[in-house]
N, C-alpha and C. Protein backbone atom coordinates (compact mmCIF):
# COMPACT_ATOMS: atom_id res chain seq x y z
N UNK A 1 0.83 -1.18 0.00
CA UNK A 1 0.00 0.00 0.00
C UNK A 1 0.87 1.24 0.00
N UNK A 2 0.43 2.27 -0.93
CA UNK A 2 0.95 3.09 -0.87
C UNK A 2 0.01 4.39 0.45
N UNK A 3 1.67 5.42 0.26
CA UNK A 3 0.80 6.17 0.97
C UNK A 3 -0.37 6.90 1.09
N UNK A 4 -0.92 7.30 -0.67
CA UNK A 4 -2.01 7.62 -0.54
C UNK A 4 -2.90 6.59 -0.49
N UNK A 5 -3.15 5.62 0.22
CA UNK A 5 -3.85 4.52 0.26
C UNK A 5 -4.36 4.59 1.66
N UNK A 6 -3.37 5.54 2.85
CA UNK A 6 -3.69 5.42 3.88
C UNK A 6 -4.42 7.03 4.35
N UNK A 7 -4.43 7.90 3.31
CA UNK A 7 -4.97 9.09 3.62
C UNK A 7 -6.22 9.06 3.37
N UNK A 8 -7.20 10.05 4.35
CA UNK A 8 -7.99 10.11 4.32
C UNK A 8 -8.96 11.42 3.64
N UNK A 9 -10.10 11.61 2.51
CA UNK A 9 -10.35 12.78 2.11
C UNK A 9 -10.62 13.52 3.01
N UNK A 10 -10.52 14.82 3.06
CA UNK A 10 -10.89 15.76 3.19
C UNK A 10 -12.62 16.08 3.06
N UNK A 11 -13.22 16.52 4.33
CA UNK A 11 -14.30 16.69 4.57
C UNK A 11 -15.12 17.83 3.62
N UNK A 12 -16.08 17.75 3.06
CA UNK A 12 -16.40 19.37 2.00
C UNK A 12 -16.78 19.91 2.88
N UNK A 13 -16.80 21.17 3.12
CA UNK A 13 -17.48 22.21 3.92
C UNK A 13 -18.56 22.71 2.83
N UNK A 14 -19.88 22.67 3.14
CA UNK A 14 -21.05 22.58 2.59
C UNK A 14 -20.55 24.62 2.21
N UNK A 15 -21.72 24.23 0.78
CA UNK A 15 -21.92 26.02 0.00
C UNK A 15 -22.94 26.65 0.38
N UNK A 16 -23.06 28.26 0.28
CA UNK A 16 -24.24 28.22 0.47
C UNK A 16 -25.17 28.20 -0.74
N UNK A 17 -26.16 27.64 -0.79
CA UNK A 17 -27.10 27.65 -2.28
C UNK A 17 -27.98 29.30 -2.71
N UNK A 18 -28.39 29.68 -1.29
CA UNK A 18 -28.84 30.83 -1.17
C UNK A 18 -28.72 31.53 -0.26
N UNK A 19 -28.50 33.32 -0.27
CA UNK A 19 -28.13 34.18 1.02
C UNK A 19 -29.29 34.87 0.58
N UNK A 20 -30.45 35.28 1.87
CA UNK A 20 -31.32 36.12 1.72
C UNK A 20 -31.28 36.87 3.18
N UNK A 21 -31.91 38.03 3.05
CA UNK A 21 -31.89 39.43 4.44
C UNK A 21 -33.40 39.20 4.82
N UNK A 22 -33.67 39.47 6.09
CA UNK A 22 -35.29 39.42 6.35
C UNK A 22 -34.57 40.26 7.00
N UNK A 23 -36.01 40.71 7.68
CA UNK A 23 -36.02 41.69 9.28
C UNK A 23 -35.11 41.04 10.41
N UNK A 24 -34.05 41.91 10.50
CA UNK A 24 -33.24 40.95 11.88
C UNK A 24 -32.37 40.24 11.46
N UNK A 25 -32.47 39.64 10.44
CA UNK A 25 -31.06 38.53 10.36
C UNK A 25 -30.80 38.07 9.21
N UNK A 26 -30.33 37.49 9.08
CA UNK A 26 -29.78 36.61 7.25
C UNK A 26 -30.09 35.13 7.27
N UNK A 27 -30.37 35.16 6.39
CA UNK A 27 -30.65 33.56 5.96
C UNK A 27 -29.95 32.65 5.30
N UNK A 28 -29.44 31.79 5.59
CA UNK A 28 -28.67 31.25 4.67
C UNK A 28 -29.10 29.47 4.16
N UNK A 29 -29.05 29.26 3.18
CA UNK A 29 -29.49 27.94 2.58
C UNK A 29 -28.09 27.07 2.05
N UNK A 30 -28.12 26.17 2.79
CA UNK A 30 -26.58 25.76 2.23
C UNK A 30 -26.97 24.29 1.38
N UNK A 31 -25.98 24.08 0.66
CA UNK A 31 -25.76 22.69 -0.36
C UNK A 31 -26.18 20.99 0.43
N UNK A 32 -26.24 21.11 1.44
CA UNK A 32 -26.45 19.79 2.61
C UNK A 32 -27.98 20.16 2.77
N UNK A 33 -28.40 21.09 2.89
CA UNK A 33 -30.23 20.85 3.13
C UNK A 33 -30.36 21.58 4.42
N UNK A 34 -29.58 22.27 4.98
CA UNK A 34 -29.07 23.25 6.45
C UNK A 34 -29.74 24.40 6.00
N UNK A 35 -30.29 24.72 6.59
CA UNK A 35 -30.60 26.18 6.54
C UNK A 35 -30.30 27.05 7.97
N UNK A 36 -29.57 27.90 7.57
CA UNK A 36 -29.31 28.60 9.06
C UNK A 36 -29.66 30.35 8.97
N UNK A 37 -29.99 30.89 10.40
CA UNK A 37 -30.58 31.80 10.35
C UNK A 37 -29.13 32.64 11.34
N UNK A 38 -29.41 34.15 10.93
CA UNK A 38 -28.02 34.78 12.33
C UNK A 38 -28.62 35.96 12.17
N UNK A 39 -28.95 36.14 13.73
CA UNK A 39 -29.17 37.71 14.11
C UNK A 39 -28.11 38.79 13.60
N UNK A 40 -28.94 40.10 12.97
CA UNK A 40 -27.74 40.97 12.57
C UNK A 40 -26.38 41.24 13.88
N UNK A 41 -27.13 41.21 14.86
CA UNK A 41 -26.24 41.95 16.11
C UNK A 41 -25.37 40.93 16.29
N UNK A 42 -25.38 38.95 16.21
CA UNK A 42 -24.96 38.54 16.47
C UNK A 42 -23.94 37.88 15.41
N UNK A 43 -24.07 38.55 14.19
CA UNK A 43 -23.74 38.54 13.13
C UNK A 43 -22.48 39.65 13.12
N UNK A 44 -22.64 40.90 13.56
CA UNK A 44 -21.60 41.91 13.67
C UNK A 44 -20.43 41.67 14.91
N UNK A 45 -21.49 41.21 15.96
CA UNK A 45 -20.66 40.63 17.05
C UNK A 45 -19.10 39.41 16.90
N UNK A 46 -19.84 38.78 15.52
CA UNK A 46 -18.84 37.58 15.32
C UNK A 46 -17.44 38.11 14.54
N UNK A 47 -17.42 39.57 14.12
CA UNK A 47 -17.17 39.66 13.14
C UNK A 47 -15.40 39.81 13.24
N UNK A 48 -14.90 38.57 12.00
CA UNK A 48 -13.76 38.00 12.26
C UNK A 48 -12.69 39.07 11.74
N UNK A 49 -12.41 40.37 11.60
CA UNK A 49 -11.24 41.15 11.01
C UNK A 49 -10.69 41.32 12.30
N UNK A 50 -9.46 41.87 11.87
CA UNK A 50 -8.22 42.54 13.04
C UNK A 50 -8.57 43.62 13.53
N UNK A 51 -9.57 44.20 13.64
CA UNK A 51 -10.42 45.51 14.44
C UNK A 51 -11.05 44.55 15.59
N UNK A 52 -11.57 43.65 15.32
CA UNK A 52 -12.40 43.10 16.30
C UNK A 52 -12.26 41.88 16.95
N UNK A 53 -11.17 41.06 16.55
CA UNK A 53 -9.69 40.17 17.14
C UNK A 53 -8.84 40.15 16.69
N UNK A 54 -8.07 39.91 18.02
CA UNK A 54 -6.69 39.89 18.19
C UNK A 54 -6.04 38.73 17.43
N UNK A 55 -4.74 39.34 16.60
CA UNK A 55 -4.80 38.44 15.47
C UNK A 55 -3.90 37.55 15.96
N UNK A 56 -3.02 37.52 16.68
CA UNK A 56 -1.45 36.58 17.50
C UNK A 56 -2.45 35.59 18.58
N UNK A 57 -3.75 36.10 19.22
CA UNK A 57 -4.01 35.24 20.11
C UNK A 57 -5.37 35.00 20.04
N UNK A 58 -5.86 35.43 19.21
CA UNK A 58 -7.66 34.85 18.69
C UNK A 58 -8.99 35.73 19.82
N UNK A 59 -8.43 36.31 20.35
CA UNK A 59 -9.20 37.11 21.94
C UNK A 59 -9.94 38.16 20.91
N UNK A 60 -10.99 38.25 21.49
CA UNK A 60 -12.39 38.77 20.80
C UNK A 60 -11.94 40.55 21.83
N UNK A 61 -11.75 41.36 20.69
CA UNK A 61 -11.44 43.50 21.37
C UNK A 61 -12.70 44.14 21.47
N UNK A 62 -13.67 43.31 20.48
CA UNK A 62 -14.59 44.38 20.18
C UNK A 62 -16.09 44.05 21.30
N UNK A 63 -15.76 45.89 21.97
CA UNK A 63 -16.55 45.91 22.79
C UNK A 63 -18.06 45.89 22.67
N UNK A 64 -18.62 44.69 23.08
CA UNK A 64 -20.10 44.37 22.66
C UNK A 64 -21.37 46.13 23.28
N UNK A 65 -20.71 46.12 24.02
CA UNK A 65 -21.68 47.48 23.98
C UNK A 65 -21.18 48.56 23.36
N UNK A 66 -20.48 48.46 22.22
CA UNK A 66 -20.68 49.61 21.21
C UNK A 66 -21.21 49.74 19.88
N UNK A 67 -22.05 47.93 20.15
CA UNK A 67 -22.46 47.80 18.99
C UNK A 67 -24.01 48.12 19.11
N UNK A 68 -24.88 48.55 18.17
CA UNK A 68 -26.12 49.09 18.57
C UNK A 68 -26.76 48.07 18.64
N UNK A 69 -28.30 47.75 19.28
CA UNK A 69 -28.73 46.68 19.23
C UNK A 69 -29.68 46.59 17.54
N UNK A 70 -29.59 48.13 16.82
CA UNK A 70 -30.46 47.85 15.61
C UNK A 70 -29.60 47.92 14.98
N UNK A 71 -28.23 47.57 14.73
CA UNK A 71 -27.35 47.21 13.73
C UNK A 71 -28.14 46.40 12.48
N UNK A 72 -27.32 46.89 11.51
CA UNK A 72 -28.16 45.97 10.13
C UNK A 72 -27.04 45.91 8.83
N UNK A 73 -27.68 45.40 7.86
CA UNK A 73 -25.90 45.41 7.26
C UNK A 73 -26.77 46.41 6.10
N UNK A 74 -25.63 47.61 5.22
CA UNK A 74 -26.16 48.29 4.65
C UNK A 74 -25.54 47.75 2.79
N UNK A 75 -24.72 46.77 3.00
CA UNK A 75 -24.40 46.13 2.00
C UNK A 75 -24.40 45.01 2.12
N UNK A 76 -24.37 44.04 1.50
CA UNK A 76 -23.90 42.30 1.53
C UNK A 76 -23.31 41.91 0.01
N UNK A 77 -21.90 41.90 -0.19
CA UNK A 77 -21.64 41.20 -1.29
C UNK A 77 -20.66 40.30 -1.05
N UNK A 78 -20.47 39.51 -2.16
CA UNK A 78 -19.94 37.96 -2.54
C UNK A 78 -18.74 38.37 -2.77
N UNK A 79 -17.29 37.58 -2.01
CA UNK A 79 -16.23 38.24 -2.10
C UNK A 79 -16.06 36.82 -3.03
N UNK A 80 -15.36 36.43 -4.01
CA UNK A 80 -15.04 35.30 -4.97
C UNK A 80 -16.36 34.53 -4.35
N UNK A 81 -15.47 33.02 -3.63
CA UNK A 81 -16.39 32.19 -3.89
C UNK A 81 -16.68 31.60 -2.28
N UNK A 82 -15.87 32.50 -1.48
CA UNK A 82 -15.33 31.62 -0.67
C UNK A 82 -16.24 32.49 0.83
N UNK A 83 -16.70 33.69 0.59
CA UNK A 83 -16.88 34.36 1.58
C UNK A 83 -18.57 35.94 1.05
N UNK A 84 -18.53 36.94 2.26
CA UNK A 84 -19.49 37.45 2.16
C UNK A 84 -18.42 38.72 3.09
N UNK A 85 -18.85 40.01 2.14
CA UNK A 85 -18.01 41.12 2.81
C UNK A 85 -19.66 42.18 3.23
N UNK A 86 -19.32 42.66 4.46
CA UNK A 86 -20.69 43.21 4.86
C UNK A 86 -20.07 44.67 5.40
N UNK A 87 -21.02 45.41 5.07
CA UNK A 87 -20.62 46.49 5.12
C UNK A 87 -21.88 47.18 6.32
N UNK A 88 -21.91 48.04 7.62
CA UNK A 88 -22.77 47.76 8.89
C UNK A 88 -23.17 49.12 9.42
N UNK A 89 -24.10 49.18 9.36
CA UNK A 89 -24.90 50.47 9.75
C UNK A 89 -24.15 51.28 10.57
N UNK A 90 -23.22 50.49 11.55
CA UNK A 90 -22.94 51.06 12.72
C UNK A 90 -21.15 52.23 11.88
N UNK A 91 -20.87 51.78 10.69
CA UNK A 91 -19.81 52.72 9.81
C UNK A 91 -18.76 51.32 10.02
N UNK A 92 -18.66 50.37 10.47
CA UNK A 92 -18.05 49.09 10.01
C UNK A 92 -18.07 48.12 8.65
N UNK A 93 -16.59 47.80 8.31
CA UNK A 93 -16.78 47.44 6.91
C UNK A 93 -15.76 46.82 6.56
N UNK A 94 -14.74 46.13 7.37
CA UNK A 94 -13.64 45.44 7.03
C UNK A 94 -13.65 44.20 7.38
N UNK A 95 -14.86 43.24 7.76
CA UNK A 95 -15.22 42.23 8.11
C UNK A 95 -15.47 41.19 6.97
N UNK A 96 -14.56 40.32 6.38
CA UNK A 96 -15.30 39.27 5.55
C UNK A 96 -15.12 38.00 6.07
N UNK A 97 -16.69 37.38 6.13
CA UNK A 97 -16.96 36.53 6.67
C UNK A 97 -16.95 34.91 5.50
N UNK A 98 -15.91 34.30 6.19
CA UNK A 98 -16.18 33.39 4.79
C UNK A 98 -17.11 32.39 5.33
N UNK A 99 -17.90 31.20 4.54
CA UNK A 99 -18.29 30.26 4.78
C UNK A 99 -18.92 29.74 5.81
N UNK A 100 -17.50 29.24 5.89
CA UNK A 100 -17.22 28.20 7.66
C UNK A 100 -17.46 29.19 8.31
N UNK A 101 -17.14 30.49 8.24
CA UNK A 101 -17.33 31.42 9.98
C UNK A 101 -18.96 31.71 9.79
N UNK A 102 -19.82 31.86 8.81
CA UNK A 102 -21.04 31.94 8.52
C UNK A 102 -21.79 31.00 9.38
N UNK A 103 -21.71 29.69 8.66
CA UNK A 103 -21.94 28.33 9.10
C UNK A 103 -21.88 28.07 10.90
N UNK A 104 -20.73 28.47 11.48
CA UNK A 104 -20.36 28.81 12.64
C UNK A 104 -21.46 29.35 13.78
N UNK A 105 -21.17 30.75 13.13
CA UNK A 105 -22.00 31.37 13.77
C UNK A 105 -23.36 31.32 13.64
N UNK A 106 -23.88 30.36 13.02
CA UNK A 106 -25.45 30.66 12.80
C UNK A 106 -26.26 29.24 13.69
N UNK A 107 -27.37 29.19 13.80
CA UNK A 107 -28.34 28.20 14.13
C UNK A 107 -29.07 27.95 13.18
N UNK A 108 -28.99 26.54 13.65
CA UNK A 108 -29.93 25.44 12.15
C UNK A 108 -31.40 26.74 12.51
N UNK A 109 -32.20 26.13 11.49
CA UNK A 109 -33.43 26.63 11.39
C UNK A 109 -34.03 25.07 10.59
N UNK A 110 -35.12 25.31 9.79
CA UNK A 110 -35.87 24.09 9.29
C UNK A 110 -34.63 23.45 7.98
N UNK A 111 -35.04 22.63 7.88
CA UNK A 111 -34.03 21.66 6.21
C UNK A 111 -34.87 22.51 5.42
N UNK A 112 -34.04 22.71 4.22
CA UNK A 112 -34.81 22.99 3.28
C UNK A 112 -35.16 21.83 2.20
């Protein structure tokens, strides 16, 4: 046996099929039949750039009470293929969220 005989694939990290905005939060429909839902606030809260963690030790800077509780995103676009760059009521905009941190942060909702 060779060695690739003993490796194992690589897991897919599911796509999303569809991104839609309601009141409050985003929707997301992914390639597995997942559908997950994320509050805007808890959506800005996650939000993975070097403004809002610390990049040497992963520690979350950004102070949750300066974020408003009616935060909303005033843009949403598709950065390639891999992610979602959101641009946030509150004048925040260097946050792109790929995928997996989407996926992450959100709660199942119904299968689609």
């Amino acid at each position: 046996m060779g060695l690739w005989d003993h490796m194992k694939p690589a897991a897919r990290t599911p796509a999303p099929s569809a991104v839609e905005q309601f009141p409050g939060k985003l929707a997301i429909a992914w390639d597995d039949g997942v559908r997950t839902e994320i509050a805007f606030r808890d959506l800005r809260l996650g939000c993975p750039c070097a403004g809002c963690v610390e990049e040497w030790s992963g520690r979350r800077t950004l102070d949750p009470a300066s974020v408003p509780d009616d935060v909303h995103p005033t843009s949403v676009e598709p950065v390639g293929n891999y992610a979602l760059s959101i641009v946030w009521s509150d004048g925040h905009s260097t946050g792109i969220y790929a995928w997996a941190t989407l996926r992450a942060l959100a709660q199942p909702s119904l299968a689609t």
